[in-house]
N, C-alpha and C. Protein backbone atom coordinates (compact mmCIF):
# COMPACT_ATOMS: atom_id res chain seq x y z
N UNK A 1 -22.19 48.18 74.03
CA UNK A 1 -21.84 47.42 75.20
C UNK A 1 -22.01 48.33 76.42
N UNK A 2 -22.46 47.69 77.20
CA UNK A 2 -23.28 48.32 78.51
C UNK A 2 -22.23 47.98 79.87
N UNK A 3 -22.20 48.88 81.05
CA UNK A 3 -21.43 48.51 82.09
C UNK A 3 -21.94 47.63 83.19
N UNK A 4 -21.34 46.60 83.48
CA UNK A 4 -21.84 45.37 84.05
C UNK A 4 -22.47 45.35 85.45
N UNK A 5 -22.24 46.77 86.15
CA UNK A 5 -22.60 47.03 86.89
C UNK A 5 -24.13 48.26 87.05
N UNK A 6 -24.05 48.89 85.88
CA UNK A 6 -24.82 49.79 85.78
C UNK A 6 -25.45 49.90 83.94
N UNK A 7 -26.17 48.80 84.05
CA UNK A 7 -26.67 48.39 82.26
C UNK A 7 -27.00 49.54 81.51
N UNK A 8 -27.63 50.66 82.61
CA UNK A 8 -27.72 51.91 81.21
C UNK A 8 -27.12 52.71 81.33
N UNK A 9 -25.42 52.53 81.13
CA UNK A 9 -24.28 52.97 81.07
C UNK A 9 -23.63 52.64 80.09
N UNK A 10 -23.46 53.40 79.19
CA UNK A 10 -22.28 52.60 78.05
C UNK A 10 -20.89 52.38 78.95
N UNK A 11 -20.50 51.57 78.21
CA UNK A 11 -18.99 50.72 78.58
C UNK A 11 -17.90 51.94 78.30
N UNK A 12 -16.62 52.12 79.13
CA UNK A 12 -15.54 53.04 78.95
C UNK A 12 -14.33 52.50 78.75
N UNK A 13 -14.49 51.63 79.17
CA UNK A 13 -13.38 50.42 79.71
C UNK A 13 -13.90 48.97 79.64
N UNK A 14 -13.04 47.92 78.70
CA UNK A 14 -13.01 46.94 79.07
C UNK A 14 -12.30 45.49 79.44
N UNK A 15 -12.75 44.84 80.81
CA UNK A 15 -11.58 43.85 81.18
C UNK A 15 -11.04 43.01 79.96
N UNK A 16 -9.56 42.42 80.41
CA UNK A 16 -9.13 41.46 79.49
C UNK A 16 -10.45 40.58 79.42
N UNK A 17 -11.17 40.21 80.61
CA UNK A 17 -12.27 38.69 80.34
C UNK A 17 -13.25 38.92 79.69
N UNK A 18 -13.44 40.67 79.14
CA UNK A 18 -14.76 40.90 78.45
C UNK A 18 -15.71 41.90 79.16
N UNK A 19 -15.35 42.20 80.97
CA UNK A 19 -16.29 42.64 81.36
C UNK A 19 -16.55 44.13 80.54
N UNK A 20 -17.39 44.58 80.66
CA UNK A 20 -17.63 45.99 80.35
C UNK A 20 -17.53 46.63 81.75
N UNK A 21 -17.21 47.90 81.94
CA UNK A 21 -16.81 49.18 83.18
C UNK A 21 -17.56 50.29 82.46
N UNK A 22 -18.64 50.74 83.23
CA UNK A 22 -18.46 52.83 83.25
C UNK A 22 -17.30 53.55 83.71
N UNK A 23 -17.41 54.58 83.28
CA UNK A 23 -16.19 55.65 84.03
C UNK A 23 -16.48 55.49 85.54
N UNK A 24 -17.71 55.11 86.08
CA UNK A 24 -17.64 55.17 87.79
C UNK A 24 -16.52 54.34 88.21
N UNK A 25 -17.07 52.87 87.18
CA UNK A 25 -16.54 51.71 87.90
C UNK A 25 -15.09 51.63 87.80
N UNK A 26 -14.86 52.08 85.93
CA UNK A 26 -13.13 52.24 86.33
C UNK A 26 -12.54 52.50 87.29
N UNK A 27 -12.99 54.12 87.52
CA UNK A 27 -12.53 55.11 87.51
C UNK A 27 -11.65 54.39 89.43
N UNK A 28 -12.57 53.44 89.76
CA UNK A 28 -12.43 52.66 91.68
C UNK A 28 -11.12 52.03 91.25
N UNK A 29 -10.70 51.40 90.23
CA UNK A 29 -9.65 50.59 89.92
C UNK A 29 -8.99 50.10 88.47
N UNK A 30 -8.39 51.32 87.85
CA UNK A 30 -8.55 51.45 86.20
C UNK A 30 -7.07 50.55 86.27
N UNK A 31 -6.70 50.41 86.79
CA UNK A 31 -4.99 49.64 86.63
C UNK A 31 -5.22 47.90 86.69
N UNK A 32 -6.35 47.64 86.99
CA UNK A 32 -6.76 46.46 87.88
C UNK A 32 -7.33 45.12 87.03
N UNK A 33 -8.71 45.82 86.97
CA UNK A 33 -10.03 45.24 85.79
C UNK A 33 -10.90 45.20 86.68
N UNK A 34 -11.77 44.33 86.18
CA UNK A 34 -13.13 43.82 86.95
C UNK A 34 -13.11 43.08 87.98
N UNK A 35 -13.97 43.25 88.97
CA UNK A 35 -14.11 42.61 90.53
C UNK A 35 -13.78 40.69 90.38
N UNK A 36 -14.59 40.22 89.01
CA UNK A 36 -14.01 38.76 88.92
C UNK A 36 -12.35 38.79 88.82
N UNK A 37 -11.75 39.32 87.88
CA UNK A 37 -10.48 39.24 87.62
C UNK A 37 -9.53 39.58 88.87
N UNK A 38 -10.21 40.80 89.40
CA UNK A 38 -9.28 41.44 90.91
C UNK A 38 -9.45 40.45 92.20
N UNK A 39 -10.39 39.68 92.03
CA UNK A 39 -10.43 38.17 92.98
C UNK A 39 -9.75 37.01 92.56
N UNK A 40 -9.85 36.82 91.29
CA UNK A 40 -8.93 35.68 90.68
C UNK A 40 -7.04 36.16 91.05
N UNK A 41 -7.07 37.15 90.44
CA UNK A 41 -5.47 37.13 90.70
C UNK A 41 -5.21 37.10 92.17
N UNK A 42 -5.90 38.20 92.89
CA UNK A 42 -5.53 38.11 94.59
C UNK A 42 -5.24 36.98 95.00
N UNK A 43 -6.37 36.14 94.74
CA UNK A 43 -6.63 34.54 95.79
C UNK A 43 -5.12 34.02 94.80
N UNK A 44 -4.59 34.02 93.49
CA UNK A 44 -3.69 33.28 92.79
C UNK A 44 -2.35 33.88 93.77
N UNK A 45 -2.34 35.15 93.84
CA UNK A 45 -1.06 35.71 94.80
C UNK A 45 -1.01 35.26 96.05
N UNK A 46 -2.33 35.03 96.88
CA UNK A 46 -2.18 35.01 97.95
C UNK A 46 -1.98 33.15 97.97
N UNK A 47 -2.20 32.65 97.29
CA UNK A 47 -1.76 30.88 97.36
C UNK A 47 -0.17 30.48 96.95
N UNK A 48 -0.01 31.37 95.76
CA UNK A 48 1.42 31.83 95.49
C UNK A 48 2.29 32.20 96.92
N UNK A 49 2.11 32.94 97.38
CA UNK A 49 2.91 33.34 98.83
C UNK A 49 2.69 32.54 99.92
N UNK A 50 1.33 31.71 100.09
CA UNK A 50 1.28 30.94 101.27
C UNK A 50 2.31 29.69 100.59
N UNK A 51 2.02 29.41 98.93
CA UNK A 51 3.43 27.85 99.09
C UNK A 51 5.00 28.56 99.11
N UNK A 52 5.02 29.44 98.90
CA UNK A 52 6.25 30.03 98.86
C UNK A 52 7.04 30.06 100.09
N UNK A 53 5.97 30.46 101.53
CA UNK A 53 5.97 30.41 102.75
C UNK A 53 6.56 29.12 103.64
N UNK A 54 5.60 28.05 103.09
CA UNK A 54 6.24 26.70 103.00
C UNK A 54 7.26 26.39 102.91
N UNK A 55 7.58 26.26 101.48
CA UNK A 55 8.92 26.33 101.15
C UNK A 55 10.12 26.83 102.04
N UNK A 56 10.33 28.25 102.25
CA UNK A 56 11.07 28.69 103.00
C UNK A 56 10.82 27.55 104.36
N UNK A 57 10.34 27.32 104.59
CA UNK A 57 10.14 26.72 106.48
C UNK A 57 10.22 25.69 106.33
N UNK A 58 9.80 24.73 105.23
CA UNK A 58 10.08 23.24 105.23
C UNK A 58 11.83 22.98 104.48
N UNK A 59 12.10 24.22 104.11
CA UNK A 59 13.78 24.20 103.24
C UNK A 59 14.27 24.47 104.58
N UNK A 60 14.00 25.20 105.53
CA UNK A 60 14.74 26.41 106.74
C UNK A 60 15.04 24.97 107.64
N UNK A 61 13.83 23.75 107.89
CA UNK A 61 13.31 22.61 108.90
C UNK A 61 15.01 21.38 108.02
N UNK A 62 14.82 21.79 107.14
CA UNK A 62 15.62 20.44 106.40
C UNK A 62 17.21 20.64 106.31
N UNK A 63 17.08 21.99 105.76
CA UNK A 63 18.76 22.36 106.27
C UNK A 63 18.71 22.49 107.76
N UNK A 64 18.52 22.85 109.03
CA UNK A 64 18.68 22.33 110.03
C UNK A 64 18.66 21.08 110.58
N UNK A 65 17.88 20.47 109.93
CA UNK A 65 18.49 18.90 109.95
C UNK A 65 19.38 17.72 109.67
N UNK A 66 19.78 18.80 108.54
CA UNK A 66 20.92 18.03 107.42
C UNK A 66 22.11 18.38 108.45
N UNK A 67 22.10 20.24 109.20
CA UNK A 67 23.12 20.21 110.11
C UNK A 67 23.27 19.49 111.39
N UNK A 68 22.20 18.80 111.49
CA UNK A 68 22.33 18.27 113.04
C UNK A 68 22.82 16.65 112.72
N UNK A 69 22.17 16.50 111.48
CA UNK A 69 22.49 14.53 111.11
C UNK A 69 24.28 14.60 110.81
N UNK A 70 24.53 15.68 110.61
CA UNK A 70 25.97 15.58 110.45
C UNK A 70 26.83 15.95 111.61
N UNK A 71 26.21 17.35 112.34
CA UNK A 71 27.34 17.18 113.46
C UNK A 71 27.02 16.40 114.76
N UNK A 72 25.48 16.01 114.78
CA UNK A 72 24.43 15.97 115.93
C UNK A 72 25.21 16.63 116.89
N UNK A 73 25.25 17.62 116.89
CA UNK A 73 25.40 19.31 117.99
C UNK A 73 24.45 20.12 117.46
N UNK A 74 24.23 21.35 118.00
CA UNK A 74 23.67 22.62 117.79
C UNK A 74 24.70 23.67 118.53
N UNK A 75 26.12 22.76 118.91
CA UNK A 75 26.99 24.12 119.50
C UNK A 75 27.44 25.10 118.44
N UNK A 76 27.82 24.47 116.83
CA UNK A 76 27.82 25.97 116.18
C UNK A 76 26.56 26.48 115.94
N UNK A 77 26.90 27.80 115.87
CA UNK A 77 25.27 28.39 115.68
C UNK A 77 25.78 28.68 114.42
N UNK A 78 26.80 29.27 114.02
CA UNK A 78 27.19 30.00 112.29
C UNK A 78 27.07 28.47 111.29
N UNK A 79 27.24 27.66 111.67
CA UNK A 79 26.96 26.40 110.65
C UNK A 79 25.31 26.22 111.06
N UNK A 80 24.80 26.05 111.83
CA UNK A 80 23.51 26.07 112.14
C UNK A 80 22.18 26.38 111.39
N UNK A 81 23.15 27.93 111.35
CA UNK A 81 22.43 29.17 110.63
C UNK A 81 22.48 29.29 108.95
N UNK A 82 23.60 29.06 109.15
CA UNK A 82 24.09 28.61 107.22
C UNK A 82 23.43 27.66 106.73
N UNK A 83 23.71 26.22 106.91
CA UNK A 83 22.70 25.66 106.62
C UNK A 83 20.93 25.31 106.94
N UNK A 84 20.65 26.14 107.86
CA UNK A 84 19.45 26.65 107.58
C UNK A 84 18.73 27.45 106.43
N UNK A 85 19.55 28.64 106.33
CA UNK A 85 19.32 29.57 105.62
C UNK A 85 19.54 28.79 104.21
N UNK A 86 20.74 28.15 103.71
CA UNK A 86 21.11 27.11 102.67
C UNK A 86 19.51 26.68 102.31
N UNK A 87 18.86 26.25 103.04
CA UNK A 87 18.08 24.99 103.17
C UNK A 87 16.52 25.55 103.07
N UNK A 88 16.38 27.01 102.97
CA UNK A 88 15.28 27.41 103.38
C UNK A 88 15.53 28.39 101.43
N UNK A 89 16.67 28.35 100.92
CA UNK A 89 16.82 29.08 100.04
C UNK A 89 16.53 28.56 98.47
N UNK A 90 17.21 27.23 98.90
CA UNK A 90 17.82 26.53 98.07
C UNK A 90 16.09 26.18 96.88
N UNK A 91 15.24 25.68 97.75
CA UNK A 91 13.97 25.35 96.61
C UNK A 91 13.48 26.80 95.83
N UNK A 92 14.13 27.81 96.00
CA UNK A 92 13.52 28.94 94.99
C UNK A 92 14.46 29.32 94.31
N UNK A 93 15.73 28.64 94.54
CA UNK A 93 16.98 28.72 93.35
C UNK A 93 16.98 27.53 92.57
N UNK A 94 16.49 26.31 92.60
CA UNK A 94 15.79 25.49 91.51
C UNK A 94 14.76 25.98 90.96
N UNK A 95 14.10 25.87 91.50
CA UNK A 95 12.68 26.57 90.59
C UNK A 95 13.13 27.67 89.65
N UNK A 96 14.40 28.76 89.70
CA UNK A 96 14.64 29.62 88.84
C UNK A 96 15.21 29.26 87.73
N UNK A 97 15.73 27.86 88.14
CA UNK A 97 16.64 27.02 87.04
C UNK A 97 15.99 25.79 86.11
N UNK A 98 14.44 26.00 86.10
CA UNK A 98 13.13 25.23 85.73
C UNK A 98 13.60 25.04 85.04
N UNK A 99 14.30 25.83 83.33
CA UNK A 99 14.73 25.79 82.49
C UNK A 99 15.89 24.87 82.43
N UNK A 100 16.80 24.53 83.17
CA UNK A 100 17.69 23.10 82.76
C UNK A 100 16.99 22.09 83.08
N UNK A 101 17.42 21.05 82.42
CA UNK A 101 16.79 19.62 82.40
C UNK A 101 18.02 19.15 82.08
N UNK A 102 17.98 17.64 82.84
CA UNK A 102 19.21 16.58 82.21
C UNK A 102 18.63 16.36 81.11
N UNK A 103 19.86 16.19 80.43
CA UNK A 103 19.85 14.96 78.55
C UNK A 103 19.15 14.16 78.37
N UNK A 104 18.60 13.21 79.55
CA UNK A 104 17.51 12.48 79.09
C UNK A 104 18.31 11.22 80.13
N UNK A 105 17.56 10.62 79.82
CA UNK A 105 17.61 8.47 80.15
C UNK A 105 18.08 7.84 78.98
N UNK A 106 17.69 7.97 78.50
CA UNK A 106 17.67 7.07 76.88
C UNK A 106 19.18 7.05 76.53
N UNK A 107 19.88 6.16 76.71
CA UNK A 107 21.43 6.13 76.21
C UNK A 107 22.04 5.17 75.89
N UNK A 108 22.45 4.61 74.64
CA UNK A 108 22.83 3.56 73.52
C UNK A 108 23.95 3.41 74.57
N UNK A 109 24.65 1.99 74.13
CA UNK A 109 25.89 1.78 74.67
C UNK A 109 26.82 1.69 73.90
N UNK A 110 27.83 2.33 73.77
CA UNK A 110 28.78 3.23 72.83
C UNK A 110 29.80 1.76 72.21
N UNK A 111 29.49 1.02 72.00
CA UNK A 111 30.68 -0.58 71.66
C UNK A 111 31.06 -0.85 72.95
N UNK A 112 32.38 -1.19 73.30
CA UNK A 112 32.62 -2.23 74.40
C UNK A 112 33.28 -0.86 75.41
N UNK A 113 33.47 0.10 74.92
CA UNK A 113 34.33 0.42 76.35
C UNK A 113 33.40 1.41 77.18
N UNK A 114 33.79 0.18 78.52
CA UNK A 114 33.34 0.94 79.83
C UNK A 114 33.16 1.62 80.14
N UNK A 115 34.14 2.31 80.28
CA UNK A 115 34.62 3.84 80.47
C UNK A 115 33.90 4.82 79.85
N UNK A 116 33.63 4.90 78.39
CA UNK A 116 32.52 5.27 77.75
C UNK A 116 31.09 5.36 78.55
N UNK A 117 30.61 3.99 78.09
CA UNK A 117 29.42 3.65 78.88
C UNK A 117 29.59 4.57 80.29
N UNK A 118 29.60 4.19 80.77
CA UNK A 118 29.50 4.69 82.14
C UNK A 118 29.34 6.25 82.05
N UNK A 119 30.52 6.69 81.40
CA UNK A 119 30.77 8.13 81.74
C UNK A 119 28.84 8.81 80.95
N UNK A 120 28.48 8.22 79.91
CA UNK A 120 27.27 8.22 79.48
C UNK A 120 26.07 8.16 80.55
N UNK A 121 26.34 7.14 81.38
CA UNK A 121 25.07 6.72 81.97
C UNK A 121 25.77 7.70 83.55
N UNK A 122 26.41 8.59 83.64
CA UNK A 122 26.45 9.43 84.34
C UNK A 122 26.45 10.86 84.35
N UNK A 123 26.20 10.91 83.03
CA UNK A 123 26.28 12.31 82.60
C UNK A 123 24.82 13.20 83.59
N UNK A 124 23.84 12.33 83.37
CA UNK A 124 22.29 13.11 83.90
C UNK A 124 22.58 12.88 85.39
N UNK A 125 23.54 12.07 86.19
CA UNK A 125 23.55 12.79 87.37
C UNK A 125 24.76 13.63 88.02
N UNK A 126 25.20 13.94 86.79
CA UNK A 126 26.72 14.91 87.05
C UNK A 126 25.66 16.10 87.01
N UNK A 127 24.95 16.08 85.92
CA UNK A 127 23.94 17.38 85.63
C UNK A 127 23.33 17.79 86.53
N UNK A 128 22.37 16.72 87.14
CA UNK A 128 21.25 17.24 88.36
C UNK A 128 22.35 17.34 89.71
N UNK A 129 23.76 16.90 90.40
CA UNK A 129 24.64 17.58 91.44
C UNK A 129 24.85 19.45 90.72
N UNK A 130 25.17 19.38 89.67
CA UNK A 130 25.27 20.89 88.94
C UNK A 130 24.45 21.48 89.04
N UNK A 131 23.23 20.98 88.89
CA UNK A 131 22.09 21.69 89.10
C UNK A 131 21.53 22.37 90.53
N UNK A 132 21.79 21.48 91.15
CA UNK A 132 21.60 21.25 92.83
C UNK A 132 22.73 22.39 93.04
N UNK A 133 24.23 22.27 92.90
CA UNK A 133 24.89 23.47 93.60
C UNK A 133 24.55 24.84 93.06
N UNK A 134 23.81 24.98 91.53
CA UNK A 134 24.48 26.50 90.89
C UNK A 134 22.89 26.62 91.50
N UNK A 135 21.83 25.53 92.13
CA UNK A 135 20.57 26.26 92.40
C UNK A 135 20.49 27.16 94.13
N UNK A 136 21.75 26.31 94.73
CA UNK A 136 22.23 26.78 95.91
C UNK A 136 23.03 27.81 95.79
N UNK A 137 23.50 28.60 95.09
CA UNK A 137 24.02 29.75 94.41
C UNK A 137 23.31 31.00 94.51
N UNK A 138 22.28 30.60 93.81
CA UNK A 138 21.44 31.85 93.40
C UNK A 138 20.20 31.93 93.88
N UNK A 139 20.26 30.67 94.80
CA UNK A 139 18.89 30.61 95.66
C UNK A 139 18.61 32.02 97.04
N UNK A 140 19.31 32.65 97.24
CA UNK A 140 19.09 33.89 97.91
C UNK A 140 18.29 34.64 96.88
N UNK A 141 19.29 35.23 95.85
CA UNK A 141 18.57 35.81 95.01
C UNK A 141 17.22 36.03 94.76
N UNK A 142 17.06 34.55 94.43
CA UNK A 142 15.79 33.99 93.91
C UNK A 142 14.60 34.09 94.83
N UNK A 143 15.16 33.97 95.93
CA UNK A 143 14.12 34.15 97.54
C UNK A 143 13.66 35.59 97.32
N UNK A 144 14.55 36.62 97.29
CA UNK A 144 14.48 37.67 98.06
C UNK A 144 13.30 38.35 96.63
N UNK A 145 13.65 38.15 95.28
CA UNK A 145 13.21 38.22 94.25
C UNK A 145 11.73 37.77 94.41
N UNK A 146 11.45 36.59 94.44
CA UNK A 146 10.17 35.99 94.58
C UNK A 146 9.25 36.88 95.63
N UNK A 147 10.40 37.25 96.98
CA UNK A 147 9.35 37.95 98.29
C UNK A 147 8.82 39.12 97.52
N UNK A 148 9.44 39.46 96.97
CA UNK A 148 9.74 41.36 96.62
C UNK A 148 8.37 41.35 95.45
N UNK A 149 8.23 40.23 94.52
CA UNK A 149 7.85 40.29 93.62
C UNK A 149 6.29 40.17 94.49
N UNK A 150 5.79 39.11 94.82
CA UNK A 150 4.99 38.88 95.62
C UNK A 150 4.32 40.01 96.58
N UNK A 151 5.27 40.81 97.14
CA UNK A 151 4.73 42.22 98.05
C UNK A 151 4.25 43.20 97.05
N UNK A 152 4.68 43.26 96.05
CA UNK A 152 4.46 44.43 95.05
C UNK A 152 3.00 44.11 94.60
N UNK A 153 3.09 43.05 93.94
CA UNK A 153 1.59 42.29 93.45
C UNK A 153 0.89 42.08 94.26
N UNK A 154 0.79 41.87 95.38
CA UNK A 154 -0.34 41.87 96.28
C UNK A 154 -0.75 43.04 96.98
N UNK A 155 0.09 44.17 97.07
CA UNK A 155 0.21 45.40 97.30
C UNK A 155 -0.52 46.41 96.17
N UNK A 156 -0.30 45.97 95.24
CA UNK A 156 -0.82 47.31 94.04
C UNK A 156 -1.56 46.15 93.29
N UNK A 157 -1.38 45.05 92.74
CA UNK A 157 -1.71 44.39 91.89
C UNK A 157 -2.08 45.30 90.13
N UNK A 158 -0.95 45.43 90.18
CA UNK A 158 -0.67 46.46 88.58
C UNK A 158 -0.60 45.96 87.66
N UNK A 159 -1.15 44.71 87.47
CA UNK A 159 -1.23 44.51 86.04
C UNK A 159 -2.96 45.18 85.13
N UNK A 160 -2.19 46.06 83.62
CA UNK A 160 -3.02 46.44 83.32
C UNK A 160 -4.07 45.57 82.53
N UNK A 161 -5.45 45.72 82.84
CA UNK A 161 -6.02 44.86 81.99
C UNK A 161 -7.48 45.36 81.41
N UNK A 162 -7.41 46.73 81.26
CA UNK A 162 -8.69 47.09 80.62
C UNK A 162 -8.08 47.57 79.19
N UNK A 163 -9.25 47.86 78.83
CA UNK A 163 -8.66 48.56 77.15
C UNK A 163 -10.14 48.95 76.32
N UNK A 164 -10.27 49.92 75.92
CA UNK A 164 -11.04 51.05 75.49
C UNK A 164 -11.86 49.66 74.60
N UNK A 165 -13.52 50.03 74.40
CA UNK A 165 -14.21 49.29 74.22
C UNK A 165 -14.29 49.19 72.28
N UNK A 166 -14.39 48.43 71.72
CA UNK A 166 -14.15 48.05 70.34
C UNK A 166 -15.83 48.69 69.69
């Protein structure tokens, strides 16, 4: 196997996708892989951070709105700011909580009592208010996590992906 850049070069290194590398070509970006792969992930990070971007500003636009439909003032600024920040946080503390799901829809009706029933056919939205506050919880977290993660990877982009040729 020959280097994809320089055919009468044996291969030293090769990408997860197959490419073959000489020691030149590694040697520009051995942590990385090949120029297809080091464009694929970039453009994936850099679309990753532009919806992420969103998010924050259309969450930041909605909790300031939620504060104004309720007090219609802007004289506090500390409620203002809170639920801004609330609001700008909150969609990357769901997304961390991808992993819960309500019980489902599907729910028999338990014989005659009401009380039953009901408490049944409310269980999946007791779940998704639970969901909604513990995602407003940890939605800082989850922000500051996502930024951090995002600067690093677009900064070094360290994932390894060559490996000595077979």
């Amino acid at each position: 196997m020959n280097c994809l850049h320089h055919p009468e070069t044996p291969a030293a290194l090769v990408c997860e996708c197959g490419t073959a590398l000489c020691h030149e070509c590694a040697a520009r970006r051995p942590d990385v892989g090949c120029p297809t792969c080091v464009a694929a992930k970039t453009s994936q990070e850099v679309a990753g951070a532009v919806t992420d971007t969103v998010m924050v500003v259309v969450g930041a636009i909605a909790g300031a709105a939620a504060f104004y439909a309720l007090t219609r003032s802007w004289s506090e600024v500390g409620g203002a700011l809170t639920f801004t920040v609330i609001g700008a946080e909150w969609p990357f503390g769901w997304r961390a909580l991808r992993f819960w799901s309500a019980l489902g829809t599907s729910y028999s009706a338990w014989g005659s009592n009401l009380v039953v029933v009901v408490l049944i056919w409310m269980t999946p939205l007791f779940l998704l208010v639970l969901k909604m506050w513990v995602a407003m919880l940890i939605g800082v977290p989850a922000l500051v996590v996502t930024a951090l993660r995002r600067v690093v990877v677009l900064l070094g982009l360290r994932s390894s992906r060559l490996s000595q040729p077979a």
